[in-house]
N, C-alpha and C. Protein backbone atom coordinates (compact mmCIF):
# COMPACT_ATOMS: atom_id res chain seq x y z
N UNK A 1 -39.48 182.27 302.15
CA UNK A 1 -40.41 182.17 303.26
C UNK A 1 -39.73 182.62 304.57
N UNK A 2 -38.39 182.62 304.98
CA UNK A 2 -38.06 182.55 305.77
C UNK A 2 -37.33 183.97 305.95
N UNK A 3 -36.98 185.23 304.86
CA UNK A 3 -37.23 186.57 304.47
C UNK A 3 -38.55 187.14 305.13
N UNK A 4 -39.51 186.22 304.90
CA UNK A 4 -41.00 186.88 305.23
C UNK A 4 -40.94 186.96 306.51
N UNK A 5 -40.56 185.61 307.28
CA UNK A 5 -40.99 185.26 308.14
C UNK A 5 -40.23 186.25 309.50
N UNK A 6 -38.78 186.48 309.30
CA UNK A 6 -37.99 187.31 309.88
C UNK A 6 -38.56 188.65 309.92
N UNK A 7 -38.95 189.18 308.84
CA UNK A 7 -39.49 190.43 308.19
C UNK A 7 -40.22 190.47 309.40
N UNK A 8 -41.53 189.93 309.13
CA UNK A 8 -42.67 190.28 310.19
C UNK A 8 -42.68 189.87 311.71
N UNK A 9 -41.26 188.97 312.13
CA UNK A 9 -41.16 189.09 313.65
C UNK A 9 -40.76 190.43 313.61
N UNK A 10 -39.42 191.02 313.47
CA UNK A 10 -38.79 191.55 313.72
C UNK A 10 -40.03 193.19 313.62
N UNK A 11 -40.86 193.32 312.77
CA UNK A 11 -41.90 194.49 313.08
C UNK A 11 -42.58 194.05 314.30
N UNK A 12 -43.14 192.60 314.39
CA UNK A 12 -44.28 192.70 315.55
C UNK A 12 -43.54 192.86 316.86
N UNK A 13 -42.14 192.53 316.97
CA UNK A 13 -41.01 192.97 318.06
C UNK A 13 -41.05 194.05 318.55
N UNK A 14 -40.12 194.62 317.26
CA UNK A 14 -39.22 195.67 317.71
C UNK A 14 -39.76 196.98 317.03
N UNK A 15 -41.09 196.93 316.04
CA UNK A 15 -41.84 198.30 315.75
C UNK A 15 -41.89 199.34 316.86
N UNK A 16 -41.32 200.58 316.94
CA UNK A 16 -42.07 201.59 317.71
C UNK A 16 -43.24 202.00 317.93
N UNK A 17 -44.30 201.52 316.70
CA UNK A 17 -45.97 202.14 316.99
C UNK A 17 -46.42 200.56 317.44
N UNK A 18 -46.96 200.57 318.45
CA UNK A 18 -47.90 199.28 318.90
C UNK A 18 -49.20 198.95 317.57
N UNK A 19 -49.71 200.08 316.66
CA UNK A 19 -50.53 199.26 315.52
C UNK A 19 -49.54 198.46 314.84
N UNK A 20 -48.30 199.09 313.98
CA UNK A 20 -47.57 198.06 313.69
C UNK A 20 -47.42 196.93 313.82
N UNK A 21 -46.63 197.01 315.34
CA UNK A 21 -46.44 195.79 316.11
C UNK A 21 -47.77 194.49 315.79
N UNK A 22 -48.45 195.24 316.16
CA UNK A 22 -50.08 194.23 316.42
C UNK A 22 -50.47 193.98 314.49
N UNK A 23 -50.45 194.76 313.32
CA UNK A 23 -50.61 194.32 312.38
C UNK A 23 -49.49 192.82 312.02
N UNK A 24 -48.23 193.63 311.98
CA UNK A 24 -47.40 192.22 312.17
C UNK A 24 -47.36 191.22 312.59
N UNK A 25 -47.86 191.23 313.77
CA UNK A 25 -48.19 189.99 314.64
C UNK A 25 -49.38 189.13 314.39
N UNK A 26 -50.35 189.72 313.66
CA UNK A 26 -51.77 189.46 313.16
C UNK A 26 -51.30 188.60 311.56
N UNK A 27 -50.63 189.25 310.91
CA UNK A 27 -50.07 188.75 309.44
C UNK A 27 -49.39 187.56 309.96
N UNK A 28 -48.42 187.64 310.68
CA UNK A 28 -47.43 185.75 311.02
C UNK A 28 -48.85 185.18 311.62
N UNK A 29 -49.29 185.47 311.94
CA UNK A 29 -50.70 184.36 312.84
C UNK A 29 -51.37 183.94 311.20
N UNK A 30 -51.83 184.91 310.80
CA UNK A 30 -52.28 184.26 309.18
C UNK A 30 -51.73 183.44 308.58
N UNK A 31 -50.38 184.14 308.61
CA UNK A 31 -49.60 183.26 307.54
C UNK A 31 -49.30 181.90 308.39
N UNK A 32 -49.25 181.60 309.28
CA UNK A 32 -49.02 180.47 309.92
C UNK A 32 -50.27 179.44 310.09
N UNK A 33 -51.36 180.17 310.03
CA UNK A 33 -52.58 179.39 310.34
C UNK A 33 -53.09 178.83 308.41
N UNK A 34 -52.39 179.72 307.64
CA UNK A 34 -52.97 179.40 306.50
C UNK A 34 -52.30 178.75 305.61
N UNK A 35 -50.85 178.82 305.75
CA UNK A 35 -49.67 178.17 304.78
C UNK A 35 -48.78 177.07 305.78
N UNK A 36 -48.68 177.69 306.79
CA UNK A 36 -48.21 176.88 308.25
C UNK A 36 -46.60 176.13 307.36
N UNK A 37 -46.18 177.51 306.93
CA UNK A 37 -44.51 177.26 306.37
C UNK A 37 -43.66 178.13 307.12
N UNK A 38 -44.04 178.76 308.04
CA UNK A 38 -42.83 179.49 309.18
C UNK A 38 -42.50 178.96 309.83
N UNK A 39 -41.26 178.71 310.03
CA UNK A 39 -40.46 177.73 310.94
C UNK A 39 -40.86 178.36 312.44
N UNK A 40 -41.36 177.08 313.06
CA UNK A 40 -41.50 177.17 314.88
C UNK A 40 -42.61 178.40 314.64
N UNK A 41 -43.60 178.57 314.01
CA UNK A 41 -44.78 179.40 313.65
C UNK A 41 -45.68 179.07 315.09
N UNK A 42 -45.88 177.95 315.27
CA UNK A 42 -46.74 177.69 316.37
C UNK A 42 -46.50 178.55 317.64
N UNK A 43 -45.38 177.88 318.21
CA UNK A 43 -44.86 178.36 319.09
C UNK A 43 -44.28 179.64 319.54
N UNK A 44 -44.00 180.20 317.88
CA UNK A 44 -44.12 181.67 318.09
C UNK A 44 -45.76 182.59 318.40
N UNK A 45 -46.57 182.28 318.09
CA UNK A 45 -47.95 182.80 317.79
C UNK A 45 -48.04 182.58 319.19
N UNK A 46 -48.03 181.74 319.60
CA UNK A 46 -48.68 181.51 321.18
C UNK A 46 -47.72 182.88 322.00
N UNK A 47 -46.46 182.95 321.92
CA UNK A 47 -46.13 183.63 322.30
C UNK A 47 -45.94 185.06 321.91
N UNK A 48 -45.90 185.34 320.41
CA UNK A 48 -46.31 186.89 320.45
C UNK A 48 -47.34 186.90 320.29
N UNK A 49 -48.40 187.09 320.29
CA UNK A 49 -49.73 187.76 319.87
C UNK A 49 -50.37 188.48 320.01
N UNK A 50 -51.33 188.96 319.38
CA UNK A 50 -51.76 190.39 319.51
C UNK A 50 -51.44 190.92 320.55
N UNK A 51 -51.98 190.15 321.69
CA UNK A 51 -52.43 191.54 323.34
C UNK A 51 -50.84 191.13 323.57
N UNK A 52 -49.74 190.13 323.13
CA UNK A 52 -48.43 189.88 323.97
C UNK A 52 -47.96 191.50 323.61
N UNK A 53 -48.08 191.66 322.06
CA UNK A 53 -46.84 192.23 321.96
C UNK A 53 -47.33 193.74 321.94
N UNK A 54 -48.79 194.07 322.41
CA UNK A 54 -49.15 195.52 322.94
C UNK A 54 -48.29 196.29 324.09
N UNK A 55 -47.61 195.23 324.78
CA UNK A 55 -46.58 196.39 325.52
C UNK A 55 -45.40 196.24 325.14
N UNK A 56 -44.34 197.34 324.55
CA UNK A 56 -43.24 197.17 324.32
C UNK A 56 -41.77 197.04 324.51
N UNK A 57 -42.08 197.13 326.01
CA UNK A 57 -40.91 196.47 326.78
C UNK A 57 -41.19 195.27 326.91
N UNK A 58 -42.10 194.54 326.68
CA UNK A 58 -42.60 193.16 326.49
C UNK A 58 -41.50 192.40 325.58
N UNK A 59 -42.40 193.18 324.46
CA UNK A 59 -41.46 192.85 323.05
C UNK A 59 -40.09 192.78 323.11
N UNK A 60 -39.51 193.70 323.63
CA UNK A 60 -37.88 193.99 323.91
C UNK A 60 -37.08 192.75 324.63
N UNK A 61 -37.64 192.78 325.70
CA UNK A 61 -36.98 192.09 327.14
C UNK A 61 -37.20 190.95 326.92
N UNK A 62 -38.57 190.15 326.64
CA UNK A 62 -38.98 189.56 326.79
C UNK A 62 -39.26 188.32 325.83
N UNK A 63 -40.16 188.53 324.85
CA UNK A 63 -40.71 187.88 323.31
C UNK A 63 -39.51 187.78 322.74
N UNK A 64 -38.71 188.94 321.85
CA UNK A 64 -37.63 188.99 321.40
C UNK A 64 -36.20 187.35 322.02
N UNK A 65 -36.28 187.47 323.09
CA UNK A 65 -35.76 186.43 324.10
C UNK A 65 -35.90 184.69 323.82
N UNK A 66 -37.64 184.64 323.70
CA UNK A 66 -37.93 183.81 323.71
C UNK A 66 -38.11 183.54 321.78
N UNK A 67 -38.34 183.95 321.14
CA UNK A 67 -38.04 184.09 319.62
C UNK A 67 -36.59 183.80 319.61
N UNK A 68 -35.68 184.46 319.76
CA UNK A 68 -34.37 184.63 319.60
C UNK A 68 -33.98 182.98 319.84
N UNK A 69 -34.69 181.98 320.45
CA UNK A 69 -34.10 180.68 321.28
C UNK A 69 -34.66 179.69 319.41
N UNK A 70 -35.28 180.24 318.69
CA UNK A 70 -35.18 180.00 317.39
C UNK A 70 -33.85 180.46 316.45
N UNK A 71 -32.92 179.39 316.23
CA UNK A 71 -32.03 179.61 315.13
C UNK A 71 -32.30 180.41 313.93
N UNK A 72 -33.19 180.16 313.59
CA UNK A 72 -33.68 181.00 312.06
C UNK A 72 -33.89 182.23 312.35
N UNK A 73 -34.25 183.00 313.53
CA UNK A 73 -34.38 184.21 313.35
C UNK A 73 -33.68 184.84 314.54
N UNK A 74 -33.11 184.41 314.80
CA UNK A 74 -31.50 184.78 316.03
C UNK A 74 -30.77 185.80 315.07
N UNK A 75 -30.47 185.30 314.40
CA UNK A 75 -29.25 186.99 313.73
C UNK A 75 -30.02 187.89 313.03
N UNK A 76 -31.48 187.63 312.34
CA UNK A 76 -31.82 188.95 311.67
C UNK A 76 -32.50 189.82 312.95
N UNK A 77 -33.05 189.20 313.94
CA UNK A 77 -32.77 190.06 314.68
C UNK A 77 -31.74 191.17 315.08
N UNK A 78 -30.38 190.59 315.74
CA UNK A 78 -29.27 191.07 316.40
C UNK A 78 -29.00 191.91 315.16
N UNK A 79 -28.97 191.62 313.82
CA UNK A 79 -28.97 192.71 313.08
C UNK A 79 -29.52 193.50 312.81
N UNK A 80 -31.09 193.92 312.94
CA UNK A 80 -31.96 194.29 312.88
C UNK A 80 -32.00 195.82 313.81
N UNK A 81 -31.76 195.21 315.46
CA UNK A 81 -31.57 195.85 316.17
C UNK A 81 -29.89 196.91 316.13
N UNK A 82 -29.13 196.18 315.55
CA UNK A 82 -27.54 197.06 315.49
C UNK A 82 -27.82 197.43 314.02
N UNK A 83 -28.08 197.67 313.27
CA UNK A 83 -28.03 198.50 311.98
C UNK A 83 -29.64 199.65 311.88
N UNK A 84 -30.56 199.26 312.46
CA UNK A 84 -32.00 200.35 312.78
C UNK A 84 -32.30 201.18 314.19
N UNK A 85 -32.19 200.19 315.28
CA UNK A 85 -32.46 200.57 316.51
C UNK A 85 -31.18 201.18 317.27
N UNK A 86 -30.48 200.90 317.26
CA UNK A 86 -29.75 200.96 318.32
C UNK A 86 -29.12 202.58 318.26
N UNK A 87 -29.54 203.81 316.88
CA UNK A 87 -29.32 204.80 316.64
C UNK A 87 -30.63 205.57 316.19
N UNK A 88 -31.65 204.95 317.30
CA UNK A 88 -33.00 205.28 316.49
C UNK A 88 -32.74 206.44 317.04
N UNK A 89 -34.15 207.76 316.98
CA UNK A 89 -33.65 209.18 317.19
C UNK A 89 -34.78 209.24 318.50
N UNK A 90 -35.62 207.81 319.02
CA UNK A 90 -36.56 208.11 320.32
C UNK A 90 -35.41 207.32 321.01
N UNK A 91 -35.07 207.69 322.46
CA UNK A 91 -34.01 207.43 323.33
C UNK A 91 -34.56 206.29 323.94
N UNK A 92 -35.99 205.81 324.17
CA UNK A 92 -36.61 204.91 324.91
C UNK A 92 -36.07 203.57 323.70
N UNK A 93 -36.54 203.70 322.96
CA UNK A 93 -36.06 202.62 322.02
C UNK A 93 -34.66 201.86 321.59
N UNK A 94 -33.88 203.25 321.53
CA UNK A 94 -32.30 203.19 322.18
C UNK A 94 -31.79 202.11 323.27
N UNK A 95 -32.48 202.61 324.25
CA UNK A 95 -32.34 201.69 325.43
C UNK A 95 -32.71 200.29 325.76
N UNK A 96 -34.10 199.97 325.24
CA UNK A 96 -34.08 198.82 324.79
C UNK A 96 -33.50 197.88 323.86
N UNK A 97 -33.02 198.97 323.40
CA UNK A 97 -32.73 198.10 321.84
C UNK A 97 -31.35 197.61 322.63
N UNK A 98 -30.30 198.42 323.30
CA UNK A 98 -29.65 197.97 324.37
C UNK A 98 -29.45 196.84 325.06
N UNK A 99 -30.84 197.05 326.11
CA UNK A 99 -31.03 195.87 327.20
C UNK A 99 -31.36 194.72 325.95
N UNK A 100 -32.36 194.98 324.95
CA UNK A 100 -32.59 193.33 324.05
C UNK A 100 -30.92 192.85 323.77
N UNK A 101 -30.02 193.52 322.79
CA UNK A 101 -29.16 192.68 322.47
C UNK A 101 -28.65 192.80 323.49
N UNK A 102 -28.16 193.22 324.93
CA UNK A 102 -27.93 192.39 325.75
C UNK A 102 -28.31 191.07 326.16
N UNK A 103 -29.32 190.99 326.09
CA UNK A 103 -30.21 189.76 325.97
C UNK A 103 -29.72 188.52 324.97
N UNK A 104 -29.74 189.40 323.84
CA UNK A 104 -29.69 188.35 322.83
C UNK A 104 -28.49 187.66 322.39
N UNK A 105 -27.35 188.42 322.58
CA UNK A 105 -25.81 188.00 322.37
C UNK A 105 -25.31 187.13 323.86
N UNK A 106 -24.85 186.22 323.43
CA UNK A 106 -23.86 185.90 324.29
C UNK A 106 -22.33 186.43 325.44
C-alpha cells in the first residue's frame, strides 16, 4: 500500500504533463476516500488536489514541501527526483527539480 501510495504522490507532484499530475491526484483521492489505507491520506488530499496541483511550480516548491513533512514518503521522493528529474531533458523541470530537493534535504 505504501508502494502505491508513494507511486501516485510522486506523479501528482512531480509529473511534467498537468493531465498526469491531475489523474494521479484524482486516483490517491479515490483510493483514500474508498480504502482510506494511505498513510496521512487526509491531509494529503486537502492539500494536493486536483486544481492544487494544476500549477507546477506549485507542485515543486510547494505541495512536494508540505508532503515531504510525511515520513513515509520523504525519501521516495528525494529519490525520485535524483535518479528521474534532476537529468530530465526539459531544463524547466531540471530546475525545479533543483529548487524542490533543495527544499527537501536538510
Amino acid at each position: 500500500v505504501n508502494q502505491i501510495a508513494s507511486a501516485l504522490i510522486i506523479a501528482a507532484i512531480f509529473d511534467r504533463d498537468v493531465n498526469c499530475r491531475r489523474a494521479a491526484s484524482a486516483a490517491f483521492q479515490e483510493n483514500v476516500g474508498r480504502q482510506g489505507t494511505f498513510p496521512h491520506g487526509i491531509d494529503i488530499v486537502t492539500t494536493a488536489d486536483y486544481f492544487a496541483v494544476g500549477n507546477r511550480a506549485n507542485c515543486f516548491l510547494n505541495i512536494s514541501v508540505y508532503v515531504a513533512g510525511f515520513p513515509e514518503y520523504t525519501q521516495s521522493m528525494i529519490d525520485h527526483l535524483i535518479n528521474m528529474k534532476i537529468n530530465h531533458w526539459d531544463s524547466v523541470i531540471r530546475e525545479f527539480s533543483a529548487e524542490a530537493l533543495h527544499n527537501l534535504t536538510p
